[in-house]
Protein backbone atom coordinates (compact mmCIF):
# COMPACT_ATOMS: atom_id res chain seq x y z
CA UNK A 1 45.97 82.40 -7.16
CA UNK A 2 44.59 80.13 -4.61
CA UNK A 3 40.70 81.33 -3.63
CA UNK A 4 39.58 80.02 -0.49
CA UNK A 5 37.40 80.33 2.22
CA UNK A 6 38.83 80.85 6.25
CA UNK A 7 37.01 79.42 9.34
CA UNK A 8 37.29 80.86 12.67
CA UNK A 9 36.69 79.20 15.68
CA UNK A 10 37.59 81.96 18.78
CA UNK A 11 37.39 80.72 22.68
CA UNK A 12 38.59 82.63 25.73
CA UNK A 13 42.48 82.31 24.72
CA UNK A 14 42.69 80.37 21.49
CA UNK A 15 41.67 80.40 17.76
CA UNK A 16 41.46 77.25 15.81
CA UNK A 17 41.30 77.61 11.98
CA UNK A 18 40.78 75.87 8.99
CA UNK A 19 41.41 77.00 5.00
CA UNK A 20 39.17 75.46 2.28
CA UNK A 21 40.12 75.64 -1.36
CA UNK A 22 37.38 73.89 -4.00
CA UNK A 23 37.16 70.96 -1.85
CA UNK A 24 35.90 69.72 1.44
CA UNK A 25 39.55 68.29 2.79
CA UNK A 26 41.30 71.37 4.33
CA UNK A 27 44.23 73.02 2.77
CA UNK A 28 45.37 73.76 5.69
CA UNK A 29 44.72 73.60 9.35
CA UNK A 30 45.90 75.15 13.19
CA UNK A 31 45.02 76.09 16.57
CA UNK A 32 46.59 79.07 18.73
CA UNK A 33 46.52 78.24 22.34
CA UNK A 34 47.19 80.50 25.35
CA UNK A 35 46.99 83.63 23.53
CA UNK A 36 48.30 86.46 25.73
CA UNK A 37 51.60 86.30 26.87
CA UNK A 38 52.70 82.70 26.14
CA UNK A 39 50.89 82.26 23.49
CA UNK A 40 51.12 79.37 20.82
CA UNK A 41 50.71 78.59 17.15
CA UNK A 42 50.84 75.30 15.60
CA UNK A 43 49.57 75.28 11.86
CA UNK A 44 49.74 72.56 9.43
CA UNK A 45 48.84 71.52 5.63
CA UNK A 46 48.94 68.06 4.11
CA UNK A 47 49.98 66.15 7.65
CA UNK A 48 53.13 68.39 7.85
CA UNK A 49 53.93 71.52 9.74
CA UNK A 50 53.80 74.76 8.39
CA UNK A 51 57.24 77.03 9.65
CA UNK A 52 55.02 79.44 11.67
CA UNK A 53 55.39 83.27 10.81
CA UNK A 54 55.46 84.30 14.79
CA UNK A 55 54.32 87.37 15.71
CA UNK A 56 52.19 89.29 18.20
CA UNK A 57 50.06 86.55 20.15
CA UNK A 58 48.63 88.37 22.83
CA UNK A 59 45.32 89.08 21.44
CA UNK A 60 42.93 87.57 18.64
CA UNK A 61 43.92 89.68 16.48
CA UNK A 62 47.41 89.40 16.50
CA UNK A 63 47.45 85.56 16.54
CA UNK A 64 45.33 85.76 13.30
CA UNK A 65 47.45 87.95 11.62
CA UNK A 66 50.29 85.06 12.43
CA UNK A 67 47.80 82.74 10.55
CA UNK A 68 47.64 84.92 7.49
CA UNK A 69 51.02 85.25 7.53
CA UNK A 70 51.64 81.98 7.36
CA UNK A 71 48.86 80.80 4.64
CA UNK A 72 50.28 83.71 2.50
CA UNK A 73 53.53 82.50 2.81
CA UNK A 74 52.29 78.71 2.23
CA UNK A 75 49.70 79.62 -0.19
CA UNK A 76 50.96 82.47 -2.80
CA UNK A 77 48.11 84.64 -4.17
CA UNK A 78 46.02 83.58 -1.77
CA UNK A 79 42.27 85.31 -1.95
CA UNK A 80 40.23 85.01 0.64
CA UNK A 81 36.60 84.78 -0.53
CA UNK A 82 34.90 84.26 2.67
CA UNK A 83 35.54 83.36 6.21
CA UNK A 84 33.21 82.04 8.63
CA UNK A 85 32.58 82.05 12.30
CA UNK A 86 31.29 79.51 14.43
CA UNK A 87 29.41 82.07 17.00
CA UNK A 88 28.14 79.83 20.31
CA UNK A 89 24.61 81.97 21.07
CA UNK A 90 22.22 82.97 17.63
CA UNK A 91 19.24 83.21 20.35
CA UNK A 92 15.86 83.06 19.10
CA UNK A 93 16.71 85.34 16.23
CA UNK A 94 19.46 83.39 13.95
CA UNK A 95 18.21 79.99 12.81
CA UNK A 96 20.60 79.40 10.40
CA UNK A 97 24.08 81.20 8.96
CA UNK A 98 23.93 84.64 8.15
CA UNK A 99 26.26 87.83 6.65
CA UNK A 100 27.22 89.62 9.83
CA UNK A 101 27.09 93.36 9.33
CA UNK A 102 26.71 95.81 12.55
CA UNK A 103 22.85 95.22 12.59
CA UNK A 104 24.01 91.49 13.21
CA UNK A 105 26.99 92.58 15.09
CA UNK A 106 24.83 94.61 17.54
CA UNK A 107 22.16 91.46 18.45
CA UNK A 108 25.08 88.96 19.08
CA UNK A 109 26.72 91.57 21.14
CA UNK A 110 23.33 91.81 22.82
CA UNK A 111 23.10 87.98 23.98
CA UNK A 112 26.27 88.44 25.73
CA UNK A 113 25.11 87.70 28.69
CA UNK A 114 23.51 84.33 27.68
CA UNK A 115 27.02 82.97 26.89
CA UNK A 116 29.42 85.33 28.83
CA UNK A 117 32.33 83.28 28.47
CA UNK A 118 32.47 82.44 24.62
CA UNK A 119 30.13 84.87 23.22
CA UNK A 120 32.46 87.91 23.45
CA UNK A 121 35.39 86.00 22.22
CA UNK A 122 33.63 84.54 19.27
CA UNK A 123 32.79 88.27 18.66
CA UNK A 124 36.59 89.46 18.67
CA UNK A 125 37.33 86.99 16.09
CA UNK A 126 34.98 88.50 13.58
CA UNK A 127 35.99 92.26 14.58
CA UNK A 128 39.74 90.78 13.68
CA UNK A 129 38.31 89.25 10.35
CA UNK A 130 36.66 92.30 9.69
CA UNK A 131 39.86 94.56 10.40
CA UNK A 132 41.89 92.00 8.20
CA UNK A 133 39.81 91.67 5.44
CA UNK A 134 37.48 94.37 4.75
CA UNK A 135 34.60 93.99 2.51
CA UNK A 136 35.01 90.47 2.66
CA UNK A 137 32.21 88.79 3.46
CA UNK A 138 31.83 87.03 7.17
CA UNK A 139 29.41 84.80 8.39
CA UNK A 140 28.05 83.87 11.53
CA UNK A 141 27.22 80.17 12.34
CA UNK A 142 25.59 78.85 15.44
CA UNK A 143 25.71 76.49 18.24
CA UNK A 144 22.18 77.51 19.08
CA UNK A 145 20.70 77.58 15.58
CA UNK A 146 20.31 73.66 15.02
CA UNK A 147 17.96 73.28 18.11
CA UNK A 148 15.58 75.45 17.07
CA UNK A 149 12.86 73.42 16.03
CA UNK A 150 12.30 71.98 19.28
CA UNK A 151 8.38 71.22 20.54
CA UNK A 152 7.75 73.91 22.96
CA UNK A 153 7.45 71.06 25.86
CA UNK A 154 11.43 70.93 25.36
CA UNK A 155 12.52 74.65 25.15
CA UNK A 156 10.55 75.96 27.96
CA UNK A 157 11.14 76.01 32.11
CA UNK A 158 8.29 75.73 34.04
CA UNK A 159 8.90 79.75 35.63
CA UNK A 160 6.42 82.49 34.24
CA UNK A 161 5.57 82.69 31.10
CA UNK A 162 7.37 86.54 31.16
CA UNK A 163 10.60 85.06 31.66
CA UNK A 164 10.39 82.28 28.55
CA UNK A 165 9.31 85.80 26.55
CA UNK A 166 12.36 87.79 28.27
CA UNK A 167 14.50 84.48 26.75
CA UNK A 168 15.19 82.35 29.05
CA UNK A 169 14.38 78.97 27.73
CA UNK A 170 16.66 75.88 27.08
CA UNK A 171 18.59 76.77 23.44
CA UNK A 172 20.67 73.62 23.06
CA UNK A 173 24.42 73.45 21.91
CA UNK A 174 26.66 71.67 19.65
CA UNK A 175 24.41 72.93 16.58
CA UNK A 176 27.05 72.67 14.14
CA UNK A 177 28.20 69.44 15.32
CA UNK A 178 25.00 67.68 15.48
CA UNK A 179 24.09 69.80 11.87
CA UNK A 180 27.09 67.80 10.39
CA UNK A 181 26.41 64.15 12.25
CA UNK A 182 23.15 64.84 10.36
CA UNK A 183 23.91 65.43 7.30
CA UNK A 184 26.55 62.34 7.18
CA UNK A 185 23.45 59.96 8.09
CA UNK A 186 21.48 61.11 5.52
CA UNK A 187 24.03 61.05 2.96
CA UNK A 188 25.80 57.19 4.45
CA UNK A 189 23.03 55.68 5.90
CA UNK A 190 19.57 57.63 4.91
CA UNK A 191 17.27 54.62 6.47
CA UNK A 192 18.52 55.70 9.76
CA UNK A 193 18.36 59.50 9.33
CA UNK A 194 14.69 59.25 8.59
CA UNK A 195 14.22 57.72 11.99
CA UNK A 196 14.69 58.36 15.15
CA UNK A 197 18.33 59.32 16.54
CA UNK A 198 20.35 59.92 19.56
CA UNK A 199 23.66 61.56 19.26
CA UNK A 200 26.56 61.85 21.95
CA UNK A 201 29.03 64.95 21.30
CA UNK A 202 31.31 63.48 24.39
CA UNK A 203 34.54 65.51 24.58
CA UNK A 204 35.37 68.25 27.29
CA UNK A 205 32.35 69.58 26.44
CA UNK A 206 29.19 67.00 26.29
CA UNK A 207 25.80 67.05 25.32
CA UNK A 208 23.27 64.42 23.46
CA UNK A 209 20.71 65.27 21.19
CA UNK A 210 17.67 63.80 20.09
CA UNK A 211 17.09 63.79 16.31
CA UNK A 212 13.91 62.67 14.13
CA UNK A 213 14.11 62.68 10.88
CA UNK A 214 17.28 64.82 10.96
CA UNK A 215 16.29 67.44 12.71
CA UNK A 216 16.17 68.20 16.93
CA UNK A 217 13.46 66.93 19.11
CA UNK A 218 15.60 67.54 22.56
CA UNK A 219 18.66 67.95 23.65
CA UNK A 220 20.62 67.75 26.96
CA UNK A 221 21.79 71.37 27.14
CA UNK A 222 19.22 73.83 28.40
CA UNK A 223 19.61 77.68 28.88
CA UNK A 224 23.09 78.02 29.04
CA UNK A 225 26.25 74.90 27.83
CA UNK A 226 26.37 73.81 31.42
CA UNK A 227 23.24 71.53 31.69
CA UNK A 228 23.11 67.97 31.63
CA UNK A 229 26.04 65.90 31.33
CA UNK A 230 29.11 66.20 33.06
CA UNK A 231 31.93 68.06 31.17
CA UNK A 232 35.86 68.29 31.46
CA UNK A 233 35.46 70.82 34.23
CA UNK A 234 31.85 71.67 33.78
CA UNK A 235 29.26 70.27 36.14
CA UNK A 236 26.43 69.25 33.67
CA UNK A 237 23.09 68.74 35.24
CA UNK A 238 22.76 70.27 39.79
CA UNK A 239 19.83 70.59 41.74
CA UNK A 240 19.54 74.61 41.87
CA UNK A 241 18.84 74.13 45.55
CA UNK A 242 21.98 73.19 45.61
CA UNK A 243 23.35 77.01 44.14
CA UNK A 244 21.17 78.68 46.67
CA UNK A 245 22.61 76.60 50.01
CA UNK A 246 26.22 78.00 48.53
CA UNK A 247 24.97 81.80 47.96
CA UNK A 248 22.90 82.10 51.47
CA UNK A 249 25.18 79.37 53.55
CA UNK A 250 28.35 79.86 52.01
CA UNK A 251 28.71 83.70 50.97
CA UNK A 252 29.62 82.78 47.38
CA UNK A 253 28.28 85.22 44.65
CA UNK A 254 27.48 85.27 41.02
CA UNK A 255 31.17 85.10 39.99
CA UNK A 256 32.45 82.13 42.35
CA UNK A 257 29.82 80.40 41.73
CA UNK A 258 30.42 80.51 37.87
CA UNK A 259 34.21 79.84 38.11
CA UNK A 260 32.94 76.76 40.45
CA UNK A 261 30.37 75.34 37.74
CA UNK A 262 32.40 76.10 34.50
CA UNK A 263 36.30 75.54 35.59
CA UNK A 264 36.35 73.55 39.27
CA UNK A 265 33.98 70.57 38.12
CA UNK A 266 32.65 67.93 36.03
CA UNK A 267 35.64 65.20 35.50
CA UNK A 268 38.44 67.64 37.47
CA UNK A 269 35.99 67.92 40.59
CA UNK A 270 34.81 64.30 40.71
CA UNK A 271 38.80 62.88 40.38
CA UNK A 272 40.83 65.86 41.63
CA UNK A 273 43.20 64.59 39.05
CA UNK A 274 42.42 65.77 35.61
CA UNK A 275 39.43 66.72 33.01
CA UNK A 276 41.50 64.54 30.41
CA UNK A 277 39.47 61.39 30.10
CA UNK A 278 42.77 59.69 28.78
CA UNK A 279 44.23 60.74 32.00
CA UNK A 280 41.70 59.49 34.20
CA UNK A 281 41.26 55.83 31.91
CA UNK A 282 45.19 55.26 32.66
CA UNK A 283 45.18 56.38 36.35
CA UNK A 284 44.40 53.69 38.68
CA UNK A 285 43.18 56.14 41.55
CA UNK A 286 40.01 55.21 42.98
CA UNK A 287 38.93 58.64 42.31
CA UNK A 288 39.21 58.66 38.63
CA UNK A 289 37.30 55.51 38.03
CA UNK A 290 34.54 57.20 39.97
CA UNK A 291 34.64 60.03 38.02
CA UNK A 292 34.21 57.33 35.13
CA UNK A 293 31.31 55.54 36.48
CA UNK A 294 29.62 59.04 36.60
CA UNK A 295 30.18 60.68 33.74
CA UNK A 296 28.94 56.94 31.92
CA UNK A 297 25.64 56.71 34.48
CA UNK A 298 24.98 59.92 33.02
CA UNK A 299 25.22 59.24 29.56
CA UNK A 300 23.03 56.43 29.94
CA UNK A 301 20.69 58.35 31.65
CA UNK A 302 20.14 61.17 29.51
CA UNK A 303 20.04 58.44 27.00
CA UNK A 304 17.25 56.83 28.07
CA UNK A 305 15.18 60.46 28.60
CA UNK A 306 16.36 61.03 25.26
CA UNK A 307 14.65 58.08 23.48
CA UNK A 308 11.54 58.62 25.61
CA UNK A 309 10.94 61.93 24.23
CA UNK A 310 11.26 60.65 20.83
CA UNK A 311 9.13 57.78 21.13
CA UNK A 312 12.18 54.87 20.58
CA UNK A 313 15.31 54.81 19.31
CA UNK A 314 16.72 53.57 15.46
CA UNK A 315 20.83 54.42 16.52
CA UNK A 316 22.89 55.82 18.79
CA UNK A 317 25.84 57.71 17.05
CA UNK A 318 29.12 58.51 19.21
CA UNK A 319 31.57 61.63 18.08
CA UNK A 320 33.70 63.98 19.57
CA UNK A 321 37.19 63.86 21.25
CA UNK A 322 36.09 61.46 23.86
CA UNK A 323 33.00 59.52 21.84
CA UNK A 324 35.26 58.95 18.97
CA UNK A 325 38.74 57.72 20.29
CA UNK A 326 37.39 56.05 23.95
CA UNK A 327 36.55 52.22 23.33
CA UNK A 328 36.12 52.07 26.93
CA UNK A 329 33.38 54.98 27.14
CA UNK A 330 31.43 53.28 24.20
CA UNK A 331 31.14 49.72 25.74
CA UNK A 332 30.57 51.25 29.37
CA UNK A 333 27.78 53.58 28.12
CA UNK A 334 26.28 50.60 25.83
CA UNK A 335 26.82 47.47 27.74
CA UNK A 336 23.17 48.53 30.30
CA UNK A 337 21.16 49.99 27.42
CA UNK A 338 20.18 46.31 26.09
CA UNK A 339 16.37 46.91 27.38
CA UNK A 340 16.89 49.22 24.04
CA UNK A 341 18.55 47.05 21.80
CA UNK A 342 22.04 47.75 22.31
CA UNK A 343 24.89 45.65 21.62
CA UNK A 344 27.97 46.36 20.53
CA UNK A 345 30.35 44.15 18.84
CA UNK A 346 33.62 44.58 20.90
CA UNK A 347 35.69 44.12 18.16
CA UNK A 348 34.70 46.38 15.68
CA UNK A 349 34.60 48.95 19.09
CA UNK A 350 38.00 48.05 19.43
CA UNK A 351 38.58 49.05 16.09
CA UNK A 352 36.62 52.23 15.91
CA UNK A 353 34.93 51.05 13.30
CA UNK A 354 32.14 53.02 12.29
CA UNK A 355 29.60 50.71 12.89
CA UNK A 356 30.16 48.87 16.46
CA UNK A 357 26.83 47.19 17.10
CA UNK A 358 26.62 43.32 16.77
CA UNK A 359 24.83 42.08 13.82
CA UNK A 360 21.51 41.12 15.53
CA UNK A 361 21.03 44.03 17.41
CA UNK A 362 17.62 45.85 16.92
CA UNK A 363 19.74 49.35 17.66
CA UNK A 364 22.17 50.70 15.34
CA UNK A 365 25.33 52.37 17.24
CA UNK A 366 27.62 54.18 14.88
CA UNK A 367 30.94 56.26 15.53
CA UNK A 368 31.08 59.13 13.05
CA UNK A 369 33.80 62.01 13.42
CA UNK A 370 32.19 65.18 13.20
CA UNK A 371 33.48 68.27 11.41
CA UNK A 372 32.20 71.38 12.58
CA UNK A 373 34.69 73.21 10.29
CA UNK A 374 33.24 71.90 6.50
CA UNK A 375 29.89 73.21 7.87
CA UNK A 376 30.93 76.94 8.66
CA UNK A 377 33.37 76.49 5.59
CA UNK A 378 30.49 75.47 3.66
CA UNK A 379 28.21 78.34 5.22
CA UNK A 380 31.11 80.52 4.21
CA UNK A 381 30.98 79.39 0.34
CA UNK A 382 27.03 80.05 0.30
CA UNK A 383 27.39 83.41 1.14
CA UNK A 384 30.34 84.09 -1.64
CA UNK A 385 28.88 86.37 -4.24
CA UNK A 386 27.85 84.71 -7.36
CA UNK A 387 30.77 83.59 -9.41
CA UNK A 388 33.12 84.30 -6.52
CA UNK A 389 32.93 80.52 -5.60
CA UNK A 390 36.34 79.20 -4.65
């Protein structure tokens, strides 16, 4: 019998999952994409590919009972103990993990609106958990829940006070990220955790955080996951102004306007070519190297606002898609932060090594892969009953 734990990670048309035995490698891993009508499944355990039991994937649930099937079939006597789910919006209620029952179930339906387009589908994964495995116990993780110790200074807007009370504050994203990147300092390099940190998530979605002493001081997301840097197709950071001149000059309401911010911008805008930052690093249109220079001025600006709000800077860690595999990011972003004690050592950039700054530098700059999987997974195991540990 293999006892496990399941993690669940739903967006608008896809479901990536990972299955934890006793360990913190995963048993086995997958992603369905373009559920609906042309949906696909691609699962995998120990670097090969699983032969995927196909079935219905034109919903969430379907495409996780194709999972299941598969595991089962991979996996004989397999028990699930536990499955987790990362959840995007905990609000100001959920600062850490918790054992969703309908109480639960109820609030996250409730903040909806703050996240309309992951919130609901996070929310059908767990109803498809739920159906699958009743009784079993499912917990919520959040993007949110990680930036909740922010000074008041950086989780307010400067509207009435009624509003910040009716919720609408600046929540932060990338928790569960950032909650891993911290943990992995203080367990490889605890000197650095215990000072003062600025981490860049870069991948088609992008944020930075501002850590001290392992825990968030700022962070460039704000009320919703489209503030401050420029994403795959997401605008980061626009003068509101801006939003008003296109409702009262241009006729466009609520829902253009959305589809315009989240879909139509960031990298795709800017180059017209792709949100792919491999695709834009190989192009040689002058439009994609613009798109480039922007999303890196960026960067270094937040950067920079970063470190002022926590008083300095001790490291800058890279992770993500983007702030992981891009040597060219890294040395763009690092080579005008000097006035902070930046520099890299292009070869051991070149290498993605996990330490790229030069041996003199004041400023430690560190590539680390996050893993926001092993921290629901691990979330997951906490809530097993006692002796029910995989």
């Amino acid at each position: 019998m293999t006892r496990a734990v399941l993690t669940l990670n739903a967006g608008s048309s896809s479901l990536k999952v990972a299955l934890f035995g006793d360990s913190d490698a995963p048993l086995a891993t997958g992603h369905a994409d373009r559920i609906g009508p042309e949906g696909t499944l691609r699962l995998s355990a120990a670097g090969k590919a699983l032969p995927v039991a196909m079935g219905d994937l034109t919903s969430h649930a379907g495409a996780l009972d194709s999972v299941l099937a598969t595991f089962r079939e991979a996996f004989p006597g397999l028990d699930m103990a536990a499955i987790g789910h990362r959840v995007v919006h905990g609000g100001v209620t959920f600062t850490g993990p918790v054992v969703v029952d309908d109480a639960v179930l109820a609030e996250l339906d409730r903040l909806s609106p703050l996240a309309p387009l992951h919130q609901p589908h996070n929310l059908a994964g767990i109803h498809a958990a739920m159906q699958a495995f009743p009784g079993v116990p499912q917990v919520a993780c959040f993007d949110t829940a990680f930036h909740r110790a922010h000074p008041w200074v950086n989780d307010t807007f400067a509207l009435p006070r009624r509003f910040y009370d009716m919720g609408v504050r600046r929540y932060g994203f990338h928790g569960l990220s950032y909650d891993y990147i911290a943990g992995e300092l203080a367990r490889t390099a605890p000197h650095l955790a215990a000072g003062r940190v600025i981490v860049a998530h870069l991948g088609n979605g992008a944020s930075a955080c501002a850590m001290l002493g392992g825990r968030a001081v700022a962070s460039t997301m704000g009320f919703s996951a489209l503030d401050g840097l420029p994403m795959g197709t997401r605008s980061g950071q626009i003068d509101p102004g801006v939003l008003l001149y296109l409702m009262t000059e241009h006729g466009m309401d609520a829902a253009a306007i959305s589809d315009l911010l989240y879909k139509q911008s960031g990298l795709l805008g800017l180059s017209g070519l792709s949100n792919d930052m491999r695709t834009l690093e190989a192009s040689t249109a002058p439009e994609a190297a613009q798109a480039i220079d922007y999303f890196v001025f960026r960067i270094q600006r937040e950067i920079g606002g970063l470190a002022a709000a926590l008083g300095g800077i001790d490291a800058v860690v890279f992770c993500g898609g983007i702030g992981e595999n891009s040597r060219l990011i890294r040395a763009r972003v690092c080579e005008r932060l000097g006035w902070m004690g930046i520099e890299i050592d292009h070869a051991a950039n070149a290498a993605n090594a996990p330490v790229i700054s030069s041996a003199m530098a004041r400023t430690t700059v560190m590539v680390l892969p996050t893993n926001e999987e092993l921290v629901i997974a691990r979330a997951a195991r906490a809530a097993i009953p006692t002796g029910g540990q995989p």
